[in-house]
C-alpha atoms as a PDB file:
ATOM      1  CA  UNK A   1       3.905  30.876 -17.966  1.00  0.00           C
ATOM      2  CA  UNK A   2       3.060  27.361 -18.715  1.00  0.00           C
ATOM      3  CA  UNK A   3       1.366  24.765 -15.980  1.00  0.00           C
ATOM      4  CA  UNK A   4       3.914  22.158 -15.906  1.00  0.00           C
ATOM      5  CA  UNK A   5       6.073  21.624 -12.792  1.00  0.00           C
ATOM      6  CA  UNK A   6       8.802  24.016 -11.807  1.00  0.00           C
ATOM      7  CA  UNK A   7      11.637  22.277 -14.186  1.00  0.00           C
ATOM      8  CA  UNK A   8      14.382  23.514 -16.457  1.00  0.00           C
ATOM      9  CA  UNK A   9      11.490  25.825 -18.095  1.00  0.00           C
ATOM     10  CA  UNK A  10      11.580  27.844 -14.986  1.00  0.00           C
ATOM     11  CA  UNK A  11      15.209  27.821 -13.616  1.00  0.00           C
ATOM     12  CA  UNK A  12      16.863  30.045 -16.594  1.00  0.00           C
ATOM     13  CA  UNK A  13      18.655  33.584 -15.339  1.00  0.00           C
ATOM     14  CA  UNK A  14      17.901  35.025 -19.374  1.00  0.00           C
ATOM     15  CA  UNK A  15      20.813  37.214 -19.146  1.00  0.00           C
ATOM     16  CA  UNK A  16      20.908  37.803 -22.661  1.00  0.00           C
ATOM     17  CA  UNK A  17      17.372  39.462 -21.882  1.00  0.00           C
ATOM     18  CA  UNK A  18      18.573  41.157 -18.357  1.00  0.00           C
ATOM     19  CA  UNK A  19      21.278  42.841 -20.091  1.00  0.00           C
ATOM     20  CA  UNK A  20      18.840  44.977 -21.715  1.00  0.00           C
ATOM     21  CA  UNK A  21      16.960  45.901 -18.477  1.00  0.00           C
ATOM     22  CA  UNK A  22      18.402  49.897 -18.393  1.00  0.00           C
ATOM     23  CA  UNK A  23      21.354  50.873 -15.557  1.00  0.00           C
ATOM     24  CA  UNK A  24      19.486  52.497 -13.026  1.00  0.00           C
ATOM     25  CA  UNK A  25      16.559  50.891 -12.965  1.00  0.00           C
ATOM     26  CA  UNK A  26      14.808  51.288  -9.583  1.00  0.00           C
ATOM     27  CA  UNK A  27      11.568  49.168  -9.918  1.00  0.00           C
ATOM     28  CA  UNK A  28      10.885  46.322 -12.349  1.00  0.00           C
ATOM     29  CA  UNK A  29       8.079  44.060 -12.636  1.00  0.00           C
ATOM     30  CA  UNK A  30       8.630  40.607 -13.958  1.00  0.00           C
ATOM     31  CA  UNK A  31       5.723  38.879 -16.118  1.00  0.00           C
ATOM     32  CA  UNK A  32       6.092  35.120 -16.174  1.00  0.00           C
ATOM     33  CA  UNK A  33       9.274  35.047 -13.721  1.00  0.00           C
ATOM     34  CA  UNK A  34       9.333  31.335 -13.491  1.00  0.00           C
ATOM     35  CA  UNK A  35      11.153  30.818  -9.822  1.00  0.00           C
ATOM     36  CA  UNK A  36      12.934  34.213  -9.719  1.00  0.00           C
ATOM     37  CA  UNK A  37      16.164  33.687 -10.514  1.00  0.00           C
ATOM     38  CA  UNK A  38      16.544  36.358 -13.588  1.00  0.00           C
ATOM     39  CA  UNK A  39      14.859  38.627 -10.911  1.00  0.00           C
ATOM     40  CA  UNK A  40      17.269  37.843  -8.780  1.00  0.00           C
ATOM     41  CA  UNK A  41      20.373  38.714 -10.782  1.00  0.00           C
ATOM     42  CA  UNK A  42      18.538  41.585 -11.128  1.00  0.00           C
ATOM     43  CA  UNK A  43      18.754  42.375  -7.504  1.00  0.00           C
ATOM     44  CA  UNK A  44      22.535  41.593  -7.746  1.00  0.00           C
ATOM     45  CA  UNK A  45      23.247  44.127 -10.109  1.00  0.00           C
ATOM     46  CA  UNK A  46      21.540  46.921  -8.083  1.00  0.00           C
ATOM     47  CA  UNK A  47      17.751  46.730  -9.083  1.00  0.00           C
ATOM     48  CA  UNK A  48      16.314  48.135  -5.872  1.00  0.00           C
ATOM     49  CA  UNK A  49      12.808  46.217  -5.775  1.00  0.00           C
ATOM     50  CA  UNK A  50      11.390  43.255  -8.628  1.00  0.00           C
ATOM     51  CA  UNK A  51       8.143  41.769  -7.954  1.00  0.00           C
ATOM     52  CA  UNK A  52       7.073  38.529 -10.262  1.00  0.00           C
ATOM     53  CA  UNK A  53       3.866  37.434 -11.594  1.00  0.00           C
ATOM     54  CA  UNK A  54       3.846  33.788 -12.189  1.00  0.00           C
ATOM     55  CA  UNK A  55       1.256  31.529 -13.115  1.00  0.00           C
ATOM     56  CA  UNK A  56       3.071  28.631 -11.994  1.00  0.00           C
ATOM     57  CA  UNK A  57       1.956  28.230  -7.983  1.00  0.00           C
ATOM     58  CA  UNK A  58       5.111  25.966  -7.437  1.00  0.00           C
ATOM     59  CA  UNK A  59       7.531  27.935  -9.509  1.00  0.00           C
ATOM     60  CA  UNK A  60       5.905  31.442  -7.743  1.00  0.00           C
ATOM     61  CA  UNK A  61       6.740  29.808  -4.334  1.00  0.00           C
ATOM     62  CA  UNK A  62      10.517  29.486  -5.275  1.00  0.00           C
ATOM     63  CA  UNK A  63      10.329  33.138  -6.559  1.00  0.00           C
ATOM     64  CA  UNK A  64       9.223  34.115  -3.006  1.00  0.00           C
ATOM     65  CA  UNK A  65      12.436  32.961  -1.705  1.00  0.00           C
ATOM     66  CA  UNK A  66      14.752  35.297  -4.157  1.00  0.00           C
ATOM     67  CA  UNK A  67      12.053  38.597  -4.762  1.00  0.00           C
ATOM     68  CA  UNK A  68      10.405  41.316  -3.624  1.00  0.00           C
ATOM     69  CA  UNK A  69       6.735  39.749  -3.974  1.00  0.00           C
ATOM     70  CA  UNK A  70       5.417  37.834  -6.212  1.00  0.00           C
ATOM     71  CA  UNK A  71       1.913  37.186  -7.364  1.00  0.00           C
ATOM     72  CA  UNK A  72      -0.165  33.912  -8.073  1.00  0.00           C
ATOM     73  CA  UNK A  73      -2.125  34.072 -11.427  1.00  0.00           C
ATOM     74  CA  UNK A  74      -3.004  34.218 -14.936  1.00  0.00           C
ATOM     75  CA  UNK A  75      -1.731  38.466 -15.616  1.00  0.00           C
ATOM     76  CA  UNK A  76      -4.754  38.744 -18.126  1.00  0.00           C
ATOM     77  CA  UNK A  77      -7.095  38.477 -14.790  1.00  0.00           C
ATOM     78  CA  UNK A  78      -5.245  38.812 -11.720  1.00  0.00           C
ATOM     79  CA  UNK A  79      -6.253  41.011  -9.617  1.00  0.00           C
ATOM     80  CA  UNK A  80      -3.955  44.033 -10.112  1.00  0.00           C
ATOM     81  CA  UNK A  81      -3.355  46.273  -7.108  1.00  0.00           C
ATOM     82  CA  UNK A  82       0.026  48.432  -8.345  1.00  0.00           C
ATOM     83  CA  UNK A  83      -0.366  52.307  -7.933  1.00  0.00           C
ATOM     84  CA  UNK A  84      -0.172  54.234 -11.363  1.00  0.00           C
ATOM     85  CA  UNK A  85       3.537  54.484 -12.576  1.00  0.00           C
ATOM     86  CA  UNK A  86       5.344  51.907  -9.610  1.00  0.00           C
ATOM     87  CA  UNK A  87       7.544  50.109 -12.024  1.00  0.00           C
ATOM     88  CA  UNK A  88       9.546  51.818 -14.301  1.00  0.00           C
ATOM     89  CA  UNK A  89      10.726  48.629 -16.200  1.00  0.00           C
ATOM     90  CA  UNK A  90       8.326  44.981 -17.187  1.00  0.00           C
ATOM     91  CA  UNK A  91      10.127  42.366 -18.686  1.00  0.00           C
ATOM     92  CA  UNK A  92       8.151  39.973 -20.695  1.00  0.00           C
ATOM     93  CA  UNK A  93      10.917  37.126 -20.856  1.00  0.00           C
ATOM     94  CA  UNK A  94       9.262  34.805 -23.670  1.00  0.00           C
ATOM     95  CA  UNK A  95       5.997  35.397 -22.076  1.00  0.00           C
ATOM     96  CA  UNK A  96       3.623  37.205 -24.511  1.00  0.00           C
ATOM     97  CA  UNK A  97       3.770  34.302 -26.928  1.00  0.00           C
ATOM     98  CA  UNK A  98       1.704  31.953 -24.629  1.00  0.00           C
ATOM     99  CA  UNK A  99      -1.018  34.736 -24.070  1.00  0.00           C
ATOM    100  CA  UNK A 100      -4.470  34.314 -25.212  1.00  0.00           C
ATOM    101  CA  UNK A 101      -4.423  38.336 -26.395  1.00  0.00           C
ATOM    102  CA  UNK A 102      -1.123  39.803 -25.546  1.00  0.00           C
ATOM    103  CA  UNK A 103      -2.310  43.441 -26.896  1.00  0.00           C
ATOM    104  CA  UNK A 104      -4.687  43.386 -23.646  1.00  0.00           C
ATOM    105  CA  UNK A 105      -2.622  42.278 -21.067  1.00  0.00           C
ATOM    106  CA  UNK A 106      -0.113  45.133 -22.684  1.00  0.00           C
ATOM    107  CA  UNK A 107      -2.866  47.385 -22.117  1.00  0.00           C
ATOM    108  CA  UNK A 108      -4.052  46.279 -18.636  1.00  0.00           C
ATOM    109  CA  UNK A 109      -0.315  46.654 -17.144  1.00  0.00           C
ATOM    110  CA  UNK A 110       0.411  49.585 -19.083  1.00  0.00           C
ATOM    111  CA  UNK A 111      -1.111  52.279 -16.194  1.00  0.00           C
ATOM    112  CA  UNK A 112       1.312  50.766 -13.742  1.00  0.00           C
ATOM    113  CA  UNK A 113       4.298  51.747 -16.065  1.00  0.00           C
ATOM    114  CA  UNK A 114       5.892  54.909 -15.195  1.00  0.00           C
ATOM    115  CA  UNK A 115       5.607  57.982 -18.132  1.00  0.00           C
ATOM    116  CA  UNK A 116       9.192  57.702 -19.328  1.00  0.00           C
ATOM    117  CA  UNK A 117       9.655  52.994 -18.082  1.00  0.00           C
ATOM    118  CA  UNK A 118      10.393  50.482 -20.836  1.00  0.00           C
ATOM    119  CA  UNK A 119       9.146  47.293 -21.377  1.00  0.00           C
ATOM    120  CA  UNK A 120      11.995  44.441 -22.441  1.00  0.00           C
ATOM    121  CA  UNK A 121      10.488  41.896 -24.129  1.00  0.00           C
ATOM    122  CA  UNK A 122      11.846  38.487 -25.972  1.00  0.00           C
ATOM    123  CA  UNK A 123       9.732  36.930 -28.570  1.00  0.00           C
ATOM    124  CA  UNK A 124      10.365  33.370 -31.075  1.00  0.00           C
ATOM    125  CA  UNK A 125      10.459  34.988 -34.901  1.00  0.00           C
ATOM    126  CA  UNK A 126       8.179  32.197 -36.766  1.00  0.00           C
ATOM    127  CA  UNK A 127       9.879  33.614 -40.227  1.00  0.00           C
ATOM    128  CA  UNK A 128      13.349  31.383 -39.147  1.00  0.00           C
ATOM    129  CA  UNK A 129      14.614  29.662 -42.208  1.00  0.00           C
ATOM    130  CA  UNK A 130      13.971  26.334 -40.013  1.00  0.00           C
ATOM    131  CA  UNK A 131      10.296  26.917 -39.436  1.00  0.00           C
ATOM    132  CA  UNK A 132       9.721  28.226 -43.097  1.00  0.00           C
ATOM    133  CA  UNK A 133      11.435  24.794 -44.344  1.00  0.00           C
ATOM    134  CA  UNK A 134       9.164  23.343 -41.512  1.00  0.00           C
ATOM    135  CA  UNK A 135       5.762  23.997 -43.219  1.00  0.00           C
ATOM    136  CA  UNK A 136       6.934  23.817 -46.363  1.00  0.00           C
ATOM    137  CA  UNK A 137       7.740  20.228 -46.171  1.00  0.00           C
ATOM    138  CA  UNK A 138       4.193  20.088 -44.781  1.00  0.00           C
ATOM    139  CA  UNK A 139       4.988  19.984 -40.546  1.00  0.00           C
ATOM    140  CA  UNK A 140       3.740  21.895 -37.822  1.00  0.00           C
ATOM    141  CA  UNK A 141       5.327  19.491 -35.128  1.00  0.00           C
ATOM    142  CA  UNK A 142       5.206  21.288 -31.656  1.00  0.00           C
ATOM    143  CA  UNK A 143       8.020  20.602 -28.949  1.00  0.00           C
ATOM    144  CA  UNK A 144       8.801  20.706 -25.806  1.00  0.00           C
ATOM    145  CA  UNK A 145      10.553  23.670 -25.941  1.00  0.00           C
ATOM    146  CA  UNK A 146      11.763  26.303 -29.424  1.00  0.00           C
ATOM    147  CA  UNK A 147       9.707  28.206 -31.557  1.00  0.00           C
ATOM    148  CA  UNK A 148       6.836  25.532 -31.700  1.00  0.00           C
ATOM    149  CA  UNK A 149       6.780  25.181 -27.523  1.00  0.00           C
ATOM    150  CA  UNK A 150       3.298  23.687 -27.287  1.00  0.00           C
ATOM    151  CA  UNK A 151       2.607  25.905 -24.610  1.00  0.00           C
ATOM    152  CA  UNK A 152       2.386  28.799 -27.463  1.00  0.00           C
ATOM    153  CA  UNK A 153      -0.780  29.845 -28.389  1.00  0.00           C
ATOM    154  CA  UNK A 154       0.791  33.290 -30.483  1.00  0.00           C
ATOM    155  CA  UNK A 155       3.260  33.323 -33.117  1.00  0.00           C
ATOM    156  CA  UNK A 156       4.884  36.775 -34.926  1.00  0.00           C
ATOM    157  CA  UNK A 157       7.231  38.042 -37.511  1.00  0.00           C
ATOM    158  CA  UNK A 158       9.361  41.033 -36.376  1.00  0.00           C
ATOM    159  CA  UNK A 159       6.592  43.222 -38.113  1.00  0.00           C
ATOM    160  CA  UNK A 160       4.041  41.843 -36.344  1.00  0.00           C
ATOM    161  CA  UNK A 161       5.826  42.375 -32.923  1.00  0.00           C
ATOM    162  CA  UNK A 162       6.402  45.796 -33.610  1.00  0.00           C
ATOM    163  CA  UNK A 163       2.834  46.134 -34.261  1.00  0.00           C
ATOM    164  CA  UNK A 164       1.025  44.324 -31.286  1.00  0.00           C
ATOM    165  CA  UNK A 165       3.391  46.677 -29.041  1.00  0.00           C
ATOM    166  CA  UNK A 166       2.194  49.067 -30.787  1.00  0.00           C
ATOM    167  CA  UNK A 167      -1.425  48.632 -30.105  1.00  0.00           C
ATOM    168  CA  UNK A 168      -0.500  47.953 -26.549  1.00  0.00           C
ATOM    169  CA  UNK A 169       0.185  51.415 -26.361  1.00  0.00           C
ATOM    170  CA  UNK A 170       4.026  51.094 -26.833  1.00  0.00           C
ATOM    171  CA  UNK A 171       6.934  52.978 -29.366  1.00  0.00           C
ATOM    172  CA  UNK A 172       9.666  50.579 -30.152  1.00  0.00           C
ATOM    173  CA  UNK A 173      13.325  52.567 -29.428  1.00  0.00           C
ATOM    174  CA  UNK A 174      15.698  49.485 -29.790  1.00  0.00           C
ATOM    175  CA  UNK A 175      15.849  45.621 -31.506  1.00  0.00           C
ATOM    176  CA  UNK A 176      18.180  43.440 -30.712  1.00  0.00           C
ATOM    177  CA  UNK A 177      18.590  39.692 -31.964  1.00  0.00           C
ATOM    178  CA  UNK A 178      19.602  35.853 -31.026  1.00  0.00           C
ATOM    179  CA  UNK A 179      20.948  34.871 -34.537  1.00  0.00           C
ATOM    180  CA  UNK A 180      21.734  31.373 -35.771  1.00  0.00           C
ATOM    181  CA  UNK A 181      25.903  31.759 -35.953  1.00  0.00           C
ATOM    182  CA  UNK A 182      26.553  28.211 -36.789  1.00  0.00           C
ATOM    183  CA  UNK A 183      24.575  28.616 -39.927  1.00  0.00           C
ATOM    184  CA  UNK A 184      24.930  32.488 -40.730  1.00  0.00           C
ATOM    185  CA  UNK A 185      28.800  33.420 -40.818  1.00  0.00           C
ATOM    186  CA  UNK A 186      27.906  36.780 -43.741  1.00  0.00           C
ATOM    187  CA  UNK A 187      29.509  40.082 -42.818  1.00  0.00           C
ATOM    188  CA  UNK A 188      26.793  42.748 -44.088  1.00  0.00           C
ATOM    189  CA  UNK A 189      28.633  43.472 -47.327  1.00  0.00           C
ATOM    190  CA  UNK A 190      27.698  40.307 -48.590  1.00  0.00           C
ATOM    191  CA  UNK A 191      24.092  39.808 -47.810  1.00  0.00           C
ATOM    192  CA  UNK A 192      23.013  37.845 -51.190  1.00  0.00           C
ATOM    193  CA  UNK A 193      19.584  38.723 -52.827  1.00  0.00           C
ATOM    194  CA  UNK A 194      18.315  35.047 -52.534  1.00  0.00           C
ATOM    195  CA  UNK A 195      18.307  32.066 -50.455  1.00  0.00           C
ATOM    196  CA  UNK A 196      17.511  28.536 -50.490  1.00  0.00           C
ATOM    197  CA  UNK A 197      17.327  25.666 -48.032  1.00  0.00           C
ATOM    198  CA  UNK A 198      15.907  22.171 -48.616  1.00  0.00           C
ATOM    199  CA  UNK A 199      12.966  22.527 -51.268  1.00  0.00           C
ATOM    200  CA  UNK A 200      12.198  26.023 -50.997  1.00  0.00           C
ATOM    201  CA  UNK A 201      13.918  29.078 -52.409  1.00  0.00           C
ATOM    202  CA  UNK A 202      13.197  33.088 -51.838  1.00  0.00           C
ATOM    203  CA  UNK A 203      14.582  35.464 -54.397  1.00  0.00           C
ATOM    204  CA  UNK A 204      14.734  39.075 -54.170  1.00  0.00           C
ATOM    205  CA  UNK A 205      15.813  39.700 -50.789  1.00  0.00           C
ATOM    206  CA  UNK A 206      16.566  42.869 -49.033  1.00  0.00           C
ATOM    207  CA  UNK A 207      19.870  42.819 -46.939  1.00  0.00           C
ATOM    208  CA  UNK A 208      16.909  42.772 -43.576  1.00  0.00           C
ATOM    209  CA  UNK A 209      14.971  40.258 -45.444  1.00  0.00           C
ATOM    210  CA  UNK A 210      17.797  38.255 -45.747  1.00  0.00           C
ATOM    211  CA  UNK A 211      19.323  38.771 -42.146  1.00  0.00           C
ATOM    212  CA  UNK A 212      15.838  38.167 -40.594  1.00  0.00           C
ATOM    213  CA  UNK A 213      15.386  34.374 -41.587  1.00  0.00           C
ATOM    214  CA  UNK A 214      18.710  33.378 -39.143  1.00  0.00           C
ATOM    215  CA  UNK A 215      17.276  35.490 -35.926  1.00  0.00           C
ATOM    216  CA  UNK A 216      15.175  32.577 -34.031  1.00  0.00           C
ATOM    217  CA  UNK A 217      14.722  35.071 -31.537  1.00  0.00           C
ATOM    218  CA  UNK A 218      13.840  38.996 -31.335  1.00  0.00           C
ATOM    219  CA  UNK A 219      14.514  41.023 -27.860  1.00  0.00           C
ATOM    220  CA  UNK A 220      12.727  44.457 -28.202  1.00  0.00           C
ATOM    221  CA  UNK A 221      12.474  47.123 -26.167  1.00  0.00           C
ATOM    222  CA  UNK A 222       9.856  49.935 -26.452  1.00  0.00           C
ATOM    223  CA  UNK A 223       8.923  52.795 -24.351  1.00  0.00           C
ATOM    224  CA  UNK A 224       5.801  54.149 -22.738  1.00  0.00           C
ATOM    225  CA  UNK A 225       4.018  56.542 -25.510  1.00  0.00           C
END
């Protein structure tokens, strides 16, 4: 969803978002599908139909070549011409993060969701021990790409994901997590209470609290209410 040229940004397949796109899904629209290859993998592994929005025009062209159609266009004001219920899967692939009001454009693509469809959706967690350790030392350094892509105009904790589906007219059913394993190697049992890294320290952790500072990434999937 950001305006640079169709590079690396755009070529990814995501499978470790894909995988949670449910078996048997028929119809599944893609917001942000860079050039189309995650859609197409899609289509490899059955998916009858996936059309793209892209904001990108050069990235939507290479879509064209790999799905079903694919549309030109901010999603918060592109003209929307789905009938009521056509997908029965969106997949917001580390899109709603660069959204000027994500809540809305939940709500504007909502109708076109099917009664019992799912969104899958993959969103940066700002509370990563990294970015915590990041403003305490005083930074708030954007990137290229990570957590502080400059192309991201949102930022959430897990609670505040959960909650902005929520007013988007969505019920979480399932969380799933990219975790730090080179730097968290705990087996549940021994979750400590506390943790510190560089000059800051937090005390009084729950075994969540605790987990939640190595995820750098949150995949959620939530269903139509």
């Amino acid at each position: 969803m950001a305006t640079e040229g169709p590079d690396t940004y755009f070529l990814g397949t995501r499978p470790e978002v894909m995988c949670h796109v449910p078996e048997g899904a028929r119809s599944v629209l893609e917001v942000g599908c860079g050039a189309g290859l995650a859609g197409k993998a899609l289509k490899g592994r059955g998916v009858h139909r996936v059309v793209g929005i892209e904001l990108n025009p050069e990235a939507a062209e290479m879509a064209r070549q790999h799905l079903d159609a694919v549309h030109t266009g901010d999603v918060a004001t592109l003209p929307l011409e789905f009938a009521p219920g056509e997908f029965d899967t969106m997949v917001f692939a580390d899109v709603l993060e660069h959204l000027v009001d994500p809540v809305g454009v939940l709500k504007r693509l909502r109708p076109f969701l099917s009664p019992r469809g799912v969104i899958v959706a993959s969103i940066p967690n700002i509370r990563y021990y990294a970015m915590l350790n990041h403003v305490i030392e005083g930074n708030w350094t954007y990137a290229d790409s990570g957590i502080l892509d400059r192309t991201h105009l949102r930022f959430f904790t897990i609670r505040e994901m959960v909650n902005m589906l929520s007013a988007g007219g969505f019920k979480l059913t399932d969380v799933f997590e990219n975790i730090n394993q080179n730097y968290f190697n705990l087996q549940p049992a021994a979750y400590p209470a506390e943790f510190a890294f560089g000059r800051f320290r937090l005390t009084g952790l729950s075994d969540f609290e605790y987990r939640d500072l190595f995820v750098f990434q949150y995949i959620l999937v939530a269903s139509n209410m």
